[in-house]
N, C-alpha and C. Protein backbone atom coordinates (compact mmCIF):
# COMPACT_ATOMS: atom_id res chain seq x y z
N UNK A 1 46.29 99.76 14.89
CA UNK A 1 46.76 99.19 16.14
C UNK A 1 47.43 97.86 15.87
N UNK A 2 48.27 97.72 17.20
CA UNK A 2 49.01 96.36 16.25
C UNK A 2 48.25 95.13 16.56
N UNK A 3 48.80 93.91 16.03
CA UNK A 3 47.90 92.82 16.41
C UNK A 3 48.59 92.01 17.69
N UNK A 4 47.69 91.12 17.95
CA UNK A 4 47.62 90.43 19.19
C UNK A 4 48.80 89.91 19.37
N UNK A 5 49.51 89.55 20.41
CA UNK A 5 50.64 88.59 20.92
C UNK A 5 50.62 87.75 21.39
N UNK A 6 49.35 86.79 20.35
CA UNK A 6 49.36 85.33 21.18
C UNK A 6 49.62 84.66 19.99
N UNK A 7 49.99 83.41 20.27
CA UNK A 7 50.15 81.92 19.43
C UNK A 7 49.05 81.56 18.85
N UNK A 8 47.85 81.58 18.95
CA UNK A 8 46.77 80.98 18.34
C UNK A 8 46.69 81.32 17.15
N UNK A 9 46.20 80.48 16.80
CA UNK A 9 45.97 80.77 15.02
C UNK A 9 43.96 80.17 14.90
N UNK A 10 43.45 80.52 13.44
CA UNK A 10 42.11 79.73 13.31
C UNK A 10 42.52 78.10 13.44
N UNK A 11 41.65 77.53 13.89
CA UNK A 11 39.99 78.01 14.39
C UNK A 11 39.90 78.75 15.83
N UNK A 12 40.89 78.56 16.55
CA UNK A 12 41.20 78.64 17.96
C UNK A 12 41.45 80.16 17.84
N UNK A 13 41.78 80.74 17.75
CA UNK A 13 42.04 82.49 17.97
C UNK A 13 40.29 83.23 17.63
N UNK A 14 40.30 83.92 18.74
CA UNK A 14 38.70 84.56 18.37
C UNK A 14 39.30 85.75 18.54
N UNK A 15 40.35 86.59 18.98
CA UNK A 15 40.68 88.13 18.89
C UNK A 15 40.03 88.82 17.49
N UNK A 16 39.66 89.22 16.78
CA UNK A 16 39.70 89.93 15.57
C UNK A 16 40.49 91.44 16.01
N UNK A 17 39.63 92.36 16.49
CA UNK A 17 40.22 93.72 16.07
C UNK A 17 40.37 94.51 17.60
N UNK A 18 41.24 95.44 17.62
CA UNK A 18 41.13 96.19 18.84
C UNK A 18 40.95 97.19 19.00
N UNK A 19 39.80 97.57 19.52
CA UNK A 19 38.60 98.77 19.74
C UNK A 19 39.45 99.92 20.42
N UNK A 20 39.87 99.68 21.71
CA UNK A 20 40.38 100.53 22.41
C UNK A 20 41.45 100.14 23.32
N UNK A 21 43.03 100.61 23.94
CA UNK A 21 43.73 100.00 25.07
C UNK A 21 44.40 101.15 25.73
N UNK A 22 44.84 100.47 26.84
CA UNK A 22 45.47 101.55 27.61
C UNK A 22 46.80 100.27 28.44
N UNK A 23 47.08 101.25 29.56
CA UNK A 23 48.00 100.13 30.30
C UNK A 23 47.08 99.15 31.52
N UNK A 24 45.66 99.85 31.66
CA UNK A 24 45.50 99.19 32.31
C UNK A 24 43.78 98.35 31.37
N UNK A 25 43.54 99.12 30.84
CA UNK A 25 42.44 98.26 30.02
C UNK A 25 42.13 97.83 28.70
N UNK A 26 41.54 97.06 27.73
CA UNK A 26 41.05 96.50 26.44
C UNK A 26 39.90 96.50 26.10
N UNK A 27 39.43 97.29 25.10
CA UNK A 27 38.36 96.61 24.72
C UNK A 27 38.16 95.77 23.32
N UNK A 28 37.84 94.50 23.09
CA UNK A 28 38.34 93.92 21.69
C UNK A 28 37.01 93.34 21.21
N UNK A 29 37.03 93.42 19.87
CA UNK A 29 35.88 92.35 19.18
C UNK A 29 36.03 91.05 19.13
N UNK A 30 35.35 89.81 19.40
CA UNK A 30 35.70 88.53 19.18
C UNK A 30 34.88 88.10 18.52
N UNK A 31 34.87 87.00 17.70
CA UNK A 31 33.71 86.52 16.81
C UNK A 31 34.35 84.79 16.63
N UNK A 32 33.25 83.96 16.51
CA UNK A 32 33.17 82.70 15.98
C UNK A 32 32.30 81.87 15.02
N UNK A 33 32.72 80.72 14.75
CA UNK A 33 32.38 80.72 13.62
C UNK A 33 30.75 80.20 13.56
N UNK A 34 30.46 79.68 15.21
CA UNK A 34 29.44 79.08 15.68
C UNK A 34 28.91 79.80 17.03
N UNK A 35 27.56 79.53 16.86
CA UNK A 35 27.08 80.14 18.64
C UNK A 35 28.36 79.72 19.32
N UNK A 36 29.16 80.25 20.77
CA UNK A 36 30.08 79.89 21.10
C UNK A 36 29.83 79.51 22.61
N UNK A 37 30.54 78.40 23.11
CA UNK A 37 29.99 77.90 24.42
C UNK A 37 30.61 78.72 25.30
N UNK A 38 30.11 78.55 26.65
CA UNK A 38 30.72 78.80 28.13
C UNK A 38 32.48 79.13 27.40
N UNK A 39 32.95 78.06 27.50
CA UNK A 39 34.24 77.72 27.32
C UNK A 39 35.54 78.47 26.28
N UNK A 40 35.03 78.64 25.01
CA UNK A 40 34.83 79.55 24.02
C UNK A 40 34.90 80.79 24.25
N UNK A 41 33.96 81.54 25.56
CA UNK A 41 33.49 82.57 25.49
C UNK A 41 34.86 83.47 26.87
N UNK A 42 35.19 81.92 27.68
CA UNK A 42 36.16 81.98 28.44
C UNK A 42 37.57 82.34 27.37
N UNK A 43 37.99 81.49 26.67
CA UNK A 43 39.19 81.81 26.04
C UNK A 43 39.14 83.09 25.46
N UNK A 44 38.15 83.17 24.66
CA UNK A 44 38.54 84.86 24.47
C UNK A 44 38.97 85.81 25.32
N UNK A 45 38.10 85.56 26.42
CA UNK A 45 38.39 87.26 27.23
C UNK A 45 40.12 86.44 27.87
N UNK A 46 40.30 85.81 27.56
CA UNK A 46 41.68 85.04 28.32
C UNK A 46 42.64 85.71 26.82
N UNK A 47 42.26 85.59 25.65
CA UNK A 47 42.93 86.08 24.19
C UNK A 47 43.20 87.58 24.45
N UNK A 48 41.65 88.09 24.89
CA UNK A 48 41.92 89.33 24.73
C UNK A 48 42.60 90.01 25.91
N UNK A 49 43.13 89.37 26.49
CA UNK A 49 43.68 90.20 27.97
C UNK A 49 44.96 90.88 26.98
N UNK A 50 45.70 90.00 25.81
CA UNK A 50 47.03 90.53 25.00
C UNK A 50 46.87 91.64 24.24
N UNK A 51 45.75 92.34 24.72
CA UNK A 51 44.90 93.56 23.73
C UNK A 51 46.19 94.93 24.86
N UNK A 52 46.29 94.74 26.38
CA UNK A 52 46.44 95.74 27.17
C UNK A 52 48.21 96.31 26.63
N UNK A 53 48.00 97.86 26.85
CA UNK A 53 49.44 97.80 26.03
C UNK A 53 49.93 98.56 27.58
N UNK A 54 50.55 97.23 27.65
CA UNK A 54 51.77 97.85 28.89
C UNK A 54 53.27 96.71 28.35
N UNK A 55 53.76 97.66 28.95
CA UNK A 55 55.28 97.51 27.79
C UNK A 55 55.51 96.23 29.04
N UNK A 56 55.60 96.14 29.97
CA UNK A 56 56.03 94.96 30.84
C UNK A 56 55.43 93.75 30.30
N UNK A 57 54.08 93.66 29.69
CA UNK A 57 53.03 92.55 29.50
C UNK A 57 53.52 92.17 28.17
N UNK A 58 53.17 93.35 26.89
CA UNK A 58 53.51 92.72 25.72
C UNK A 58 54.69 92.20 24.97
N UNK A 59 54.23 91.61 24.57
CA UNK A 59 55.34 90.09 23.76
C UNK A 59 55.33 88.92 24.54
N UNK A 60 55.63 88.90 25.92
CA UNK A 60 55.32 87.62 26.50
C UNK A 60 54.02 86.72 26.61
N UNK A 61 54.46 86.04 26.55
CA UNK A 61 53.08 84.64 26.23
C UNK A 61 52.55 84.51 27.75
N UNK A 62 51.29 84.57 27.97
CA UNK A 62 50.48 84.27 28.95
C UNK A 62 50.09 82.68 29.41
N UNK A 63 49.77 82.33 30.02
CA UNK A 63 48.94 81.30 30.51
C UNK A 63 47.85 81.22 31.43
N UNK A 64 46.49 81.05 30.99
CA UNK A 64 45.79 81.14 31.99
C UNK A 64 45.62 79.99 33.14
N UNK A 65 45.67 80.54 34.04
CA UNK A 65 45.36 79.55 35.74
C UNK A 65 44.48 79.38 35.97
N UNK A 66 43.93 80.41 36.66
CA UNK A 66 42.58 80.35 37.12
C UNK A 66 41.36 81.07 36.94
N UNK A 67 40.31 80.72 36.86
CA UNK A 67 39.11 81.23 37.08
C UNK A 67 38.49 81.77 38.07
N UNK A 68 37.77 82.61 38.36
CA UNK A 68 37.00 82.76 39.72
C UNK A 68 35.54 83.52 39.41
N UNK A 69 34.70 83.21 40.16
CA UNK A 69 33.06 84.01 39.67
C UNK A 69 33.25 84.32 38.22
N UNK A 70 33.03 83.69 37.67
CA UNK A 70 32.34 83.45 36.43
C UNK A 70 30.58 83.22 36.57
N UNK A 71 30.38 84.29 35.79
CA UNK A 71 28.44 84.15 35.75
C UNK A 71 28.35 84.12 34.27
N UNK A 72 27.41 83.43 34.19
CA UNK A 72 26.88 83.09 32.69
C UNK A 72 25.47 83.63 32.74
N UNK A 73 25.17 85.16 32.66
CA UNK A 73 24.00 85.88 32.92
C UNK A 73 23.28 86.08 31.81
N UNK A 74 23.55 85.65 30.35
CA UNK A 74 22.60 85.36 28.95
C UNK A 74 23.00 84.67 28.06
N UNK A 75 22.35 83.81 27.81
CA UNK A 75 22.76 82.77 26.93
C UNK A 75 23.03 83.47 25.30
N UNK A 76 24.21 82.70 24.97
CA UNK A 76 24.89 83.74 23.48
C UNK A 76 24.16 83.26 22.76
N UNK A 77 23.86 83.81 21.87
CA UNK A 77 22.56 83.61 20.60
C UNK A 77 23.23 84.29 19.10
N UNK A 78 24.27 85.25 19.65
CA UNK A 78 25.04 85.66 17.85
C UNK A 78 26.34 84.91 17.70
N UNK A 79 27.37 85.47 16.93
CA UNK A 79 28.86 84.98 16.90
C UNK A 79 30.06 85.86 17.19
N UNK A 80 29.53 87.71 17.42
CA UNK A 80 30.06 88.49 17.27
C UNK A 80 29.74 88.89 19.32
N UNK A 81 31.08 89.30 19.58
CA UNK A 81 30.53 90.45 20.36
C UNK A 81 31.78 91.30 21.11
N UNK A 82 31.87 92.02 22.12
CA UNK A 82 32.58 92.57 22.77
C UNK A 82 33.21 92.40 24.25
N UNK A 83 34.71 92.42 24.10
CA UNK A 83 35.02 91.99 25.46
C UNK A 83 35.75 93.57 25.80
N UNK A 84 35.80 93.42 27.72
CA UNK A 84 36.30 94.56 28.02
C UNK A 84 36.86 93.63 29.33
N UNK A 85 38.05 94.17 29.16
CA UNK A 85 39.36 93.43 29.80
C UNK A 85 39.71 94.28 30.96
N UNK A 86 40.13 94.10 32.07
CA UNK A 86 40.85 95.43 32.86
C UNK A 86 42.08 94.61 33.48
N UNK A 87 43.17 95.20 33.71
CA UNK A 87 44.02 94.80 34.84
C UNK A 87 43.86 94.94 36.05
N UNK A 88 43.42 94.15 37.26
CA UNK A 88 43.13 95.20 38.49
C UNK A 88 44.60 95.28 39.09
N UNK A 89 45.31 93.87 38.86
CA UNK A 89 47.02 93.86 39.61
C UNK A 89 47.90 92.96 39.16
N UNK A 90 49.24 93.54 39.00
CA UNK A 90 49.98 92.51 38.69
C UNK A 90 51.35 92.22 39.21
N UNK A 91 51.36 91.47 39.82
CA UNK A 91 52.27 90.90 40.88
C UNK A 91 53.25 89.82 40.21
N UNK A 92 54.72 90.35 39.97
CA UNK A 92 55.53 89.57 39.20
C UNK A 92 54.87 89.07 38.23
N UNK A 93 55.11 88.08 38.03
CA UNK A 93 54.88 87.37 36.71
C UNK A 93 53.10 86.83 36.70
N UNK A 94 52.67 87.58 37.06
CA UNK A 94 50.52 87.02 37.27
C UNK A 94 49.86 88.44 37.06
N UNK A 95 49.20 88.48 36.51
CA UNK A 95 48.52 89.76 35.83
C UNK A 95 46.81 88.95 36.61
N UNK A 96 46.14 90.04 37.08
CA UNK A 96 44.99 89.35 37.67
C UNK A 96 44.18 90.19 37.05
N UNK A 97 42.93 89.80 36.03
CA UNK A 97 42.18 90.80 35.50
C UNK A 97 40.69 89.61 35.58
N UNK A 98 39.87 91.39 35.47
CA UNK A 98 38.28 90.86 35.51
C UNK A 98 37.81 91.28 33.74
N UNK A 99 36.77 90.58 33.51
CA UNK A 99 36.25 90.99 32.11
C UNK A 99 34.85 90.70 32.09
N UNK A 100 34.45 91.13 31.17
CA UNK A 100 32.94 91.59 31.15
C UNK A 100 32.74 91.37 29.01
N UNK A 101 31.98 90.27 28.91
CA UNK A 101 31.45 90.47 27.41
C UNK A 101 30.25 90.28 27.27
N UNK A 102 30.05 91.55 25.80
CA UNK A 102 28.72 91.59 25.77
C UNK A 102 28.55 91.81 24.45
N UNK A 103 27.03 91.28 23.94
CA UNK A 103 26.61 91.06 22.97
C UNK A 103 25.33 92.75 22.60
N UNK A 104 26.09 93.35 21.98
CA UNK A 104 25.29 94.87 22.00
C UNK A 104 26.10 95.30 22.97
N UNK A 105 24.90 95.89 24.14
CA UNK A 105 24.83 96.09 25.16
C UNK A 105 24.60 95.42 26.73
N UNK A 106 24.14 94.06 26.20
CA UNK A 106 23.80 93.13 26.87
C UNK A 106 24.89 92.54 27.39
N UNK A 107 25.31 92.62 28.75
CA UNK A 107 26.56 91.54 29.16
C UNK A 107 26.04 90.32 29.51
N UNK A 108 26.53 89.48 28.57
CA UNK A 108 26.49 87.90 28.34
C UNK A 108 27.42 87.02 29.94
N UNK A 109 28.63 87.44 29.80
CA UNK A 109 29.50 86.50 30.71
C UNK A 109 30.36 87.64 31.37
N UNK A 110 30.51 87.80 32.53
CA UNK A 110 31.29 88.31 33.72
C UNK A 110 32.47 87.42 34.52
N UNK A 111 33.53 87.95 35.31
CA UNK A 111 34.55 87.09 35.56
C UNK A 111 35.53 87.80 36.46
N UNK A 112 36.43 87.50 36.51
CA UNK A 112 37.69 87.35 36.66
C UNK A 112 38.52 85.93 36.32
N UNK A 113 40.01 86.43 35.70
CA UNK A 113 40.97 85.13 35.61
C UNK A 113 42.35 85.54 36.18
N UNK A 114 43.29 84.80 36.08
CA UNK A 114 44.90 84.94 36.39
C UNK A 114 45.37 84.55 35.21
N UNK A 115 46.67 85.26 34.84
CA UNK A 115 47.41 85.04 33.66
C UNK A 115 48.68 84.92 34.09
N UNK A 116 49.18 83.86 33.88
CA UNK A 116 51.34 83.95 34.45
C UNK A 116 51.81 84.34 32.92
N UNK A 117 52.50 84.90 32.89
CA UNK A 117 53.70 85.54 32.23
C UNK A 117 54.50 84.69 32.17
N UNK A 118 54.84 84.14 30.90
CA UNK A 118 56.45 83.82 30.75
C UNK A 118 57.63 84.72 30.73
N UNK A 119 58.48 83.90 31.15
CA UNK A 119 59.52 85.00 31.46
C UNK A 119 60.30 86.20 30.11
């Protein structure tokens, strides 16, 4: 599968590999180099949204906006785990997706964000 279409490089890039995609969903491995905070755990599933293969989305560079319900329902305790990305809509240039990562089976952090599209 190909690799990601974002700018980040280490230390800042947590994408590693991509499990599964479609046009409307991702599922990707992320890993760090340390227990990883709130914040950390946010950028990834924000990394891995560049996992979804829809020909409109990839190559353009994202930016994330906003946040909304974010729950922090188990505190991360490994460095490894799994994000699962979905698109629910995307309206011109804003892709609005929810994500869900989890450590095993255990979902750690729940969400939704907004992503603008560069042109």
């Amino acid at each position: 599968m190909p690799d990601f279409a974002i700018p980040h490089t280490a230390p800042l890039r947590f994408v590693k590999t991509l499990i599964s995609t479609n046009e409307q969903n991702a599922q990707v491995e992320i890993a760090f180099d340390e227990i990883p905070t709130l914040g950390m755990l946010l950028e990834a599933a924000a990394q891995s949204s560049s996992g979804i293969a829809n020909q409109n989305i990839n190559g353009r560079v994202g930016f994330l906006v906003t946040l909304k319900n974010i729950k922090l329902l188990s505190e991360p305790n490994t460095q490894n785990f799994q994000v699962t990305t979905t698109l629910d809509h995307k309206i011109e240039n804003y892709m609005y997706l929810t994500f869900s990562i989890l450590d095993k089976s255990i979902n750690i952090v729940t969400g939704s964000f907004v992503i603008a599209l560069s042109e």
